[in-house]
PDB file of N, CA and C in Angstrom:
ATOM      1  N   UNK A   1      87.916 120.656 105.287  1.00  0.00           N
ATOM      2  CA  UNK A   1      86.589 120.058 105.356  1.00  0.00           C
ATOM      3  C   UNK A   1      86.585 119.069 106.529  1.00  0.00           C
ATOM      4  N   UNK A   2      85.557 119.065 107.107  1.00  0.00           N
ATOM      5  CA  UNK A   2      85.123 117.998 108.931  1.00  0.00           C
ATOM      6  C   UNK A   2      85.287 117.093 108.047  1.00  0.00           C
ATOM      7  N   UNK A   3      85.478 115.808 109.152  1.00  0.00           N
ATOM      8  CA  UNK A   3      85.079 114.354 108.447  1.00  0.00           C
ATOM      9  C   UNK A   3      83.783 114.205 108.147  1.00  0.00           C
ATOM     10  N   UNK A   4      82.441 114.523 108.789  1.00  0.00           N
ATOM     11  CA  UNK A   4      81.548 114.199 108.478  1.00  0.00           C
ATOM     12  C   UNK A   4      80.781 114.690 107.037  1.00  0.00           C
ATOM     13  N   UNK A   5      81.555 116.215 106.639  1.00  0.00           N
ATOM     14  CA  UNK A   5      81.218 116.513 105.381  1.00  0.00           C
ATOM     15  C   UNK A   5      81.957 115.593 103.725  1.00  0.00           C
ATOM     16  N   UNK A   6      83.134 115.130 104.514  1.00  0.00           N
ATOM     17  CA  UNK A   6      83.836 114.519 103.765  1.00  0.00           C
ATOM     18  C   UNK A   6      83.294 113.126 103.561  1.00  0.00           C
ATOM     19  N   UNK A   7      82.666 112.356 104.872  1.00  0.00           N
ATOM     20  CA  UNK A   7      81.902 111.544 104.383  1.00  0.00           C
ATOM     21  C   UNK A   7      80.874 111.747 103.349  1.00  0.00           C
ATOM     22  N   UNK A   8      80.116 112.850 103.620  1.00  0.00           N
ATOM     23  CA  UNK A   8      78.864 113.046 102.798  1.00  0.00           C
ATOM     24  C   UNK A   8      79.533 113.254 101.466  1.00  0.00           C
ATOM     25  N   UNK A   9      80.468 114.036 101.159  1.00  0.00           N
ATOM     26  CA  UNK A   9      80.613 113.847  99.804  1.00  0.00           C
ATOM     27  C   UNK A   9      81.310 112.652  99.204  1.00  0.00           C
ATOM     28  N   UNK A  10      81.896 112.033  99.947  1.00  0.00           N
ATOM     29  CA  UNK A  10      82.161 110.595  99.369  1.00  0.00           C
ATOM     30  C   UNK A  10      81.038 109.751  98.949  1.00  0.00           C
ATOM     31  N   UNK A  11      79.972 109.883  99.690  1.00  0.00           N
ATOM     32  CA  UNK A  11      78.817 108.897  99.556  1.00  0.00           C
ATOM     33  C   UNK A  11      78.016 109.601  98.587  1.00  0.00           C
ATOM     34  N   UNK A  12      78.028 110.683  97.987  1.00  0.00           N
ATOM     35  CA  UNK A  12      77.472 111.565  96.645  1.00  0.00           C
ATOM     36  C   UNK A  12      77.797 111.107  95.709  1.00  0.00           C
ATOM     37  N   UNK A  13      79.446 111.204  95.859  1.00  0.00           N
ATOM     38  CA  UNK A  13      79.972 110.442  94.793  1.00  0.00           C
ATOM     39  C   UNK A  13      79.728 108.919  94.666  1.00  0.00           C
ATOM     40  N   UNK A  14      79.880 108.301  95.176  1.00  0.00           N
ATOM     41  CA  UNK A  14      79.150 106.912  95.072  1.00  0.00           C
ATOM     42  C   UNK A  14      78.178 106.682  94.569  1.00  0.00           C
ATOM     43  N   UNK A  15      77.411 107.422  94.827  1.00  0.00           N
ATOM     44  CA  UNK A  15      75.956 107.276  94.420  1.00  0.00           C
ATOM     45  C   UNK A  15      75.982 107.621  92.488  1.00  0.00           C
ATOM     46  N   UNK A  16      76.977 108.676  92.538  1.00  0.00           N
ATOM     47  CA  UNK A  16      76.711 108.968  90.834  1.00  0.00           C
ATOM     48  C   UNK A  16      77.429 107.510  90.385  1.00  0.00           C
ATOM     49  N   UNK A  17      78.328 106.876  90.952  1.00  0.00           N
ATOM     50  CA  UNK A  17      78.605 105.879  90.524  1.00  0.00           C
ATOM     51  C   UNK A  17      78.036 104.887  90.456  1.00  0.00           C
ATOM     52  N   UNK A  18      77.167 104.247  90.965  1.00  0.00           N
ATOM     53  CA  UNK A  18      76.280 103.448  91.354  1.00  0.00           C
ATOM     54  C   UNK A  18      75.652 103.130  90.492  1.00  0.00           C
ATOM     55  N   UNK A  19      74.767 103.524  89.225  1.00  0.00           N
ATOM     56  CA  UNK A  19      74.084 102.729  88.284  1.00  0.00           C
ATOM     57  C   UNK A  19      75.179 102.011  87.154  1.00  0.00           C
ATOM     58  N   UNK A  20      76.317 102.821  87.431  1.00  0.00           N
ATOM     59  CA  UNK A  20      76.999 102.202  86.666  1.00  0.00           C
ATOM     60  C   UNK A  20      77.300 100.993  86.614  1.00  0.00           C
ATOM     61  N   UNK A  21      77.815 100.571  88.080  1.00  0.00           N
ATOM     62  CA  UNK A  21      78.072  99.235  88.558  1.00  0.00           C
ATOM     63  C   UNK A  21      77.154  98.813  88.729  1.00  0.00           C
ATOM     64  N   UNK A  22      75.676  98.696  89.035  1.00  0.00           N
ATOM     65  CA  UNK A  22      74.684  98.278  88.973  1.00  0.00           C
ATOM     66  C   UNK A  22      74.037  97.800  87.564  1.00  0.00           C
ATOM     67  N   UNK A  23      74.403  98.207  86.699  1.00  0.00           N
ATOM     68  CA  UNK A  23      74.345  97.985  85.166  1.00  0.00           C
ATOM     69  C   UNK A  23      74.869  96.885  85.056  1.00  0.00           C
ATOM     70  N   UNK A  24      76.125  96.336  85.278  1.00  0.00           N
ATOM     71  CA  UNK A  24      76.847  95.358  84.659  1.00  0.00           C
ATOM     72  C   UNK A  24      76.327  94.096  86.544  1.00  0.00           C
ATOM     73  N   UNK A  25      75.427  94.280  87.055  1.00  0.00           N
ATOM     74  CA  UNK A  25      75.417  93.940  87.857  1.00  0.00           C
ATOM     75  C   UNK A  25      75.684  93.793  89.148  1.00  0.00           C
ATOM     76  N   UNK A  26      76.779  94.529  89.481  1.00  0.00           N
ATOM     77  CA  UNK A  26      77.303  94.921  91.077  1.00  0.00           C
ATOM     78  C   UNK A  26      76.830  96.067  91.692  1.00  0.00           C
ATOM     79  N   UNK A  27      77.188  96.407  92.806  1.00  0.00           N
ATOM     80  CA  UNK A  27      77.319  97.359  93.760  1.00  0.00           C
ATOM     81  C   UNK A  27      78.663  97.785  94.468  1.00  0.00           C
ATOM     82  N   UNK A  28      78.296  98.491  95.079  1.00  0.00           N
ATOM     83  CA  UNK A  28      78.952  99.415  96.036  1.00  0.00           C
ATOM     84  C   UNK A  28      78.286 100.080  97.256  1.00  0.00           C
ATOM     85  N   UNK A  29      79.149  99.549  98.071  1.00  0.00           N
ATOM     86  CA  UNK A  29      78.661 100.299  99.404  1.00  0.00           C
ATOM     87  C   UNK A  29      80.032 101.148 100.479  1.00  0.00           C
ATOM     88  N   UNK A  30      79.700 102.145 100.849  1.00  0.00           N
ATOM     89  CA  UNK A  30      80.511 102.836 101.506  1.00  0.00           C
ATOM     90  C   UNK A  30      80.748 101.889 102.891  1.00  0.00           C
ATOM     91  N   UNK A  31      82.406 101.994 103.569  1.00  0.00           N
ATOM     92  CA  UNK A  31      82.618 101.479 104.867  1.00  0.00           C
ATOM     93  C   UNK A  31      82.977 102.513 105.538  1.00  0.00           C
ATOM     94  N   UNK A  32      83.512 102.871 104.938  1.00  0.00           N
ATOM     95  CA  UNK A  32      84.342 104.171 105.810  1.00  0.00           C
ATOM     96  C   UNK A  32      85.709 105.008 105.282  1.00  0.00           C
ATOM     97  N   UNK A  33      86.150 106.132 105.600  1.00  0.00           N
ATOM     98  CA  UNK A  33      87.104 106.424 105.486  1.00  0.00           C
ATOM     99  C   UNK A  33      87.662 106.984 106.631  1.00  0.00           C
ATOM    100  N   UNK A  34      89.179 106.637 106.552  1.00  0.00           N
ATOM    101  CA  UNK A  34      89.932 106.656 107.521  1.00  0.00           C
ATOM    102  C   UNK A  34      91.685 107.322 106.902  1.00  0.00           C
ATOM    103  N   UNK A  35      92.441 108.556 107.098  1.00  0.00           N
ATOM    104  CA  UNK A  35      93.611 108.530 107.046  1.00  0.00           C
ATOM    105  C   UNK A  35      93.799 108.759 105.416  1.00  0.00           C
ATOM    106  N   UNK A  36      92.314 109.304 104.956  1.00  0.00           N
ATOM    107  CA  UNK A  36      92.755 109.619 103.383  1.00  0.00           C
ATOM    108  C   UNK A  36      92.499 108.383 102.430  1.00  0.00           C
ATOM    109  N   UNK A  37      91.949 107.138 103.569  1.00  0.00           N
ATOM    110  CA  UNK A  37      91.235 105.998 102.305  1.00  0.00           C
ATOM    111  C   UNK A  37      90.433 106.194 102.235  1.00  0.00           C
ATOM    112  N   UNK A  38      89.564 105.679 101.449  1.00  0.00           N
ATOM    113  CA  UNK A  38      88.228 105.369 101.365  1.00  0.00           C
ATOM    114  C   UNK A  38      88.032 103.994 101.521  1.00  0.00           C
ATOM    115  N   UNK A  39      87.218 103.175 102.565  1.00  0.00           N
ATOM    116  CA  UNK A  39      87.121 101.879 101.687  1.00  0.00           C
ATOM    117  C   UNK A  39      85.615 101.252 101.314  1.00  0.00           C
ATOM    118  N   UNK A  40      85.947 101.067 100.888  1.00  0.00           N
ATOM    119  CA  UNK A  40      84.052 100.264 100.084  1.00  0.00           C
ATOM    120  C   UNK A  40      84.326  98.985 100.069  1.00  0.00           C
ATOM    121  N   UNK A  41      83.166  98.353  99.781  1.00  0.00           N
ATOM    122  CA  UNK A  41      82.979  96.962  99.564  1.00  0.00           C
ATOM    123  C   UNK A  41      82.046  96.792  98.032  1.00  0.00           C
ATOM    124  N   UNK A  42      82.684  96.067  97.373  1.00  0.00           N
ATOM    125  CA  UNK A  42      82.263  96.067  95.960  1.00  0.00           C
ATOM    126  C   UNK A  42      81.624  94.529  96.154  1.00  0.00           C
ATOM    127  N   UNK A  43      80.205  94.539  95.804  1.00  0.00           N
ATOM    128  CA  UNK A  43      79.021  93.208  95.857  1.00  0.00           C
ATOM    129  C   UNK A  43      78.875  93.069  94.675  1.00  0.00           C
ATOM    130  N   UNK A  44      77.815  92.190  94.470  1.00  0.00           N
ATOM    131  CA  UNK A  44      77.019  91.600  93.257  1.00  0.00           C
ATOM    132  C   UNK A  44      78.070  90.604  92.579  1.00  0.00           C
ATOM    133  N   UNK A  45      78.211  91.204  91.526  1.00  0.00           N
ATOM    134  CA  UNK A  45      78.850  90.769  90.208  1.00  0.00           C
ATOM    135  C   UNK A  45      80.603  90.661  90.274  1.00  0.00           C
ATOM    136  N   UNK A  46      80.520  92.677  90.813  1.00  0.00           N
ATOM    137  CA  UNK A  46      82.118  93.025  91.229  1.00  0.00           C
ATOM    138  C   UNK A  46      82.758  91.655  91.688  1.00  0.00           C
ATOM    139  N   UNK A  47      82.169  90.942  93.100  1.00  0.00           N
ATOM    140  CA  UNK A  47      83.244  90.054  93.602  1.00  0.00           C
ATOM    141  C   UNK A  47      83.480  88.941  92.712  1.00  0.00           C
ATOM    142  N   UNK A  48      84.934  89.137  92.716  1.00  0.00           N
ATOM    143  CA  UNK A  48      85.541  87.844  91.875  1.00  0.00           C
ATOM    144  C   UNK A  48      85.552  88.393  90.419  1.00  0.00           C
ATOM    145  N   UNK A  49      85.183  89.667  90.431  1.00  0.00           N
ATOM    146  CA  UNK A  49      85.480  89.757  88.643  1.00  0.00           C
ATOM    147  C   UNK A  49      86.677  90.213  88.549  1.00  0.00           C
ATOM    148  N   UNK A  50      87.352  89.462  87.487  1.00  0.00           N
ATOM    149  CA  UNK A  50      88.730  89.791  86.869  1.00  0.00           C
ATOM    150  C   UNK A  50      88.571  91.088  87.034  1.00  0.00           C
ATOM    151  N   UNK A  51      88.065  92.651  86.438  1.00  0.00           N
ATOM    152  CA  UNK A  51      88.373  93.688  86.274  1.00  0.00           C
ATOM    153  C   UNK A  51      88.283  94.331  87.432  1.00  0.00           C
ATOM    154  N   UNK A  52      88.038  93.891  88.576  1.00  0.00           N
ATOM    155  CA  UNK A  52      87.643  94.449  89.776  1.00  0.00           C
ATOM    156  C   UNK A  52      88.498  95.507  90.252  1.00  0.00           C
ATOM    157  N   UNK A  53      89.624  95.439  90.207  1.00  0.00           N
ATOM    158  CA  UNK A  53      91.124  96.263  90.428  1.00  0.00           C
ATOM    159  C   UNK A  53      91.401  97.559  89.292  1.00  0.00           C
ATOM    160  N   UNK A  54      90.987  97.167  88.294  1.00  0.00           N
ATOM    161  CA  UNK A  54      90.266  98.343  87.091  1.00  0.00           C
ATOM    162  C   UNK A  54      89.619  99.397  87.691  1.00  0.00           C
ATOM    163  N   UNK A  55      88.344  98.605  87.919  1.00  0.00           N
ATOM    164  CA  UNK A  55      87.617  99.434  88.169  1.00  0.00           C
ATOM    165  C   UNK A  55      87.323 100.296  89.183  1.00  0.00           C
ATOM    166  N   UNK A  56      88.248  99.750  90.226  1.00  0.00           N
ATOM    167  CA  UNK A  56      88.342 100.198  91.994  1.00  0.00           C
ATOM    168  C   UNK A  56      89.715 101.452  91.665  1.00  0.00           C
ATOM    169  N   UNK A  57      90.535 101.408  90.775  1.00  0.00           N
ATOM    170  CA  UNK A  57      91.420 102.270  90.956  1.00  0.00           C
ATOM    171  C   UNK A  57      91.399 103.211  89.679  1.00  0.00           C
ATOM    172  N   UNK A  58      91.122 102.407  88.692  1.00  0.00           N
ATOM    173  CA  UNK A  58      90.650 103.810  87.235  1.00  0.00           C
ATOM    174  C   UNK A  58      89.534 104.372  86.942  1.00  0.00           C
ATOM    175  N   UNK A  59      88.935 103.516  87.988  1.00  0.00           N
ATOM    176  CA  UNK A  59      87.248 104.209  88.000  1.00  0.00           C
ATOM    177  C   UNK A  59      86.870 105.057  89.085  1.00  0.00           C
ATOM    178  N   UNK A  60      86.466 104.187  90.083  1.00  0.00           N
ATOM    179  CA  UNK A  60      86.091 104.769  91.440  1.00  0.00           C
ATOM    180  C   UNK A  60      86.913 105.588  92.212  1.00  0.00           C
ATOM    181  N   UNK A  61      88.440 105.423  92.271  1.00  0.00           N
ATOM    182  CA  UNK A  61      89.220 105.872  92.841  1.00  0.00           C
ATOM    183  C   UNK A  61      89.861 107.249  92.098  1.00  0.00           C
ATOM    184  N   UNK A  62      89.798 106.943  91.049  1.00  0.00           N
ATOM    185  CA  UNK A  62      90.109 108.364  90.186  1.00  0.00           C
ATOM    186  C   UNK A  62      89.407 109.776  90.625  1.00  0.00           C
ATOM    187  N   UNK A  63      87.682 109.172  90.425  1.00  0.00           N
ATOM    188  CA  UNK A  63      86.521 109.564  90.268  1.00  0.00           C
ATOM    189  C   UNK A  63      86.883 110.738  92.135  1.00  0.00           C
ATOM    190  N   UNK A  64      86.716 109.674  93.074  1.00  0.00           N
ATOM    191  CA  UNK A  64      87.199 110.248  94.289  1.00  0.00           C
ATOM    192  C   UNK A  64      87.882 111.181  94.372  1.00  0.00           C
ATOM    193  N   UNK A  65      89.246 110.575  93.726  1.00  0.00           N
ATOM    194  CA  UNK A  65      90.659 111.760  94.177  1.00  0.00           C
ATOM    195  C   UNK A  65      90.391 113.061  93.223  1.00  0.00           C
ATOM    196  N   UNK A  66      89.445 113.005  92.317  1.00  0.00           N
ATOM    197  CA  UNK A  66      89.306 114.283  91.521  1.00  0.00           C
ATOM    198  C   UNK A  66      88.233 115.120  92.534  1.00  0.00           C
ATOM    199  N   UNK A  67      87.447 114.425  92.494  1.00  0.00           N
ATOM    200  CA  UNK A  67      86.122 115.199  93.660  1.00  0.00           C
ATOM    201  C   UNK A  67      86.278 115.520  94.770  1.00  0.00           C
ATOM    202  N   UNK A  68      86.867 114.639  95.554  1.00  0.00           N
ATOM    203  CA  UNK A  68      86.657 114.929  97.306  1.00  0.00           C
ATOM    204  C   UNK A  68      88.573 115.276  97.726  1.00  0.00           C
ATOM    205  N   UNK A  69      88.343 116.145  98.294  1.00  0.00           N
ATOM    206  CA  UNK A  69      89.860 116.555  99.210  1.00  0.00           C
ATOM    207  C   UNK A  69      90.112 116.004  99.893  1.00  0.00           C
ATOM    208  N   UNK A  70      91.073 115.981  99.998  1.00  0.00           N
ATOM    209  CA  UNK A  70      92.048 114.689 101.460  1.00  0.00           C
ATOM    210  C   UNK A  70      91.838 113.483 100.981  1.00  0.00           C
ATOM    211  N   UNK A  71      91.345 112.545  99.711  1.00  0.00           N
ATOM    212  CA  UNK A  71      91.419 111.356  99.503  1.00  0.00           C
ATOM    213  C   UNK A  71      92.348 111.307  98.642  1.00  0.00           C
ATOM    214  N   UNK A  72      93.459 110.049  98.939  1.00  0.00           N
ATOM    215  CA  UNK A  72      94.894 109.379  98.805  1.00  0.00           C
ATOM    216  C   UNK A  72      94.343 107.994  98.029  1.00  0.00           C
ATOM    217  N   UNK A  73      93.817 107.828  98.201  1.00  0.00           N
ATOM    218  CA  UNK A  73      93.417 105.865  97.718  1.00  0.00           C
ATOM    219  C   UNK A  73      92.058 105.814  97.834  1.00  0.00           C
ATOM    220  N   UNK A  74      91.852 104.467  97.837  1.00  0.00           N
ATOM    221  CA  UNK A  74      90.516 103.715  97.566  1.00  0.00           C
ATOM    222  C   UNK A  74      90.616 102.106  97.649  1.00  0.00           C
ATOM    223  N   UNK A  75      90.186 101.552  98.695  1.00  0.00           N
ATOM    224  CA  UNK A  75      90.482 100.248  98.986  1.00  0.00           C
ATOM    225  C   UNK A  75      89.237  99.596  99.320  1.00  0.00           C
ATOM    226  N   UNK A  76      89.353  98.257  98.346  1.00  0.00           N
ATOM    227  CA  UNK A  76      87.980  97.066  99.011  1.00  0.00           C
ATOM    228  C   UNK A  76      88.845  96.595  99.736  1.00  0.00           C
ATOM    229  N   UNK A  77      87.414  96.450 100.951  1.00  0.00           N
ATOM    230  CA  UNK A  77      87.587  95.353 102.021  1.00  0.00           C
ATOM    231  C   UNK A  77      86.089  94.390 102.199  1.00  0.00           C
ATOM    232  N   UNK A  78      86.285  92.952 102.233  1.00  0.00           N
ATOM    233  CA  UNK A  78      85.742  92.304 101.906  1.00  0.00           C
ATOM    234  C   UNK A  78      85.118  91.518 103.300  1.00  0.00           C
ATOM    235  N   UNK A  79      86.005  92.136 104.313  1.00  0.00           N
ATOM    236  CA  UNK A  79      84.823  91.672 105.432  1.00  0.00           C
ATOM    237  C   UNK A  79      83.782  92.982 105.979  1.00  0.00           C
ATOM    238  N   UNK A  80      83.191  92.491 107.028  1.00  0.00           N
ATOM    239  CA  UNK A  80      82.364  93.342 107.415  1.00  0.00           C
ATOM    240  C   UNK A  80      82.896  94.586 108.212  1.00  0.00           C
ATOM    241  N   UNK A  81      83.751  94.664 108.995  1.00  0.00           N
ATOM    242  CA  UNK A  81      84.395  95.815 109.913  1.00  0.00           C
ATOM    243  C   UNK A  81      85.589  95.709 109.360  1.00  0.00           C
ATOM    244  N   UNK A  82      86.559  97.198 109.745  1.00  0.00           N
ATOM    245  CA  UNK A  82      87.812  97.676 109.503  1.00  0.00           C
ATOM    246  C   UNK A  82      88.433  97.665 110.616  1.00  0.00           C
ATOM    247  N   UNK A  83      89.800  97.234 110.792  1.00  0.00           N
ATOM    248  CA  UNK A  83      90.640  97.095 111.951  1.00  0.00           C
ATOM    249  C   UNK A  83      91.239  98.521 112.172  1.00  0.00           C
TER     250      UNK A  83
END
């Protein structure tokens, strides 16, 4: 699969995820993937919640590595650009 399809289905998946975390108050937004990560930035509520690491690796990241090919991980990054 191109990267650009691989983006698109990353950001599908997000999206089914999305009311979820929006429920308890947060978000999610796609940054990019690079090398088999994914990384997002988890807003709202997410930042600073104790379960945040829960939910980024038994939730979202699961959710990923079952759906989309070539994804290895799932990482927040909490500034604005990726090095």
């Amino acid at each position: 699969m191109d990267e650009n399809k691989t983006k698109e289905k990353i950001m599908m998946v997000l999206e089914k995820i999305r009311p979820f975390i929006n429920h308890d108050g947060g978000d999610i937004e796609f940054v990019d993937f690079k090398d088999g990560i994914v990384y997002v930035r988890l807003l709202g509520a997410c930042e600073g919640c104790s379960l945040i690491d829960s939910t980024l690796q038994d939730g979202i990241a699961t959710l990923l590595m079952e759906e989309v090919d070539g994804i290895v991980g799932v990482q927040n990054v909490t500034t604005p650009t990726i090095e």
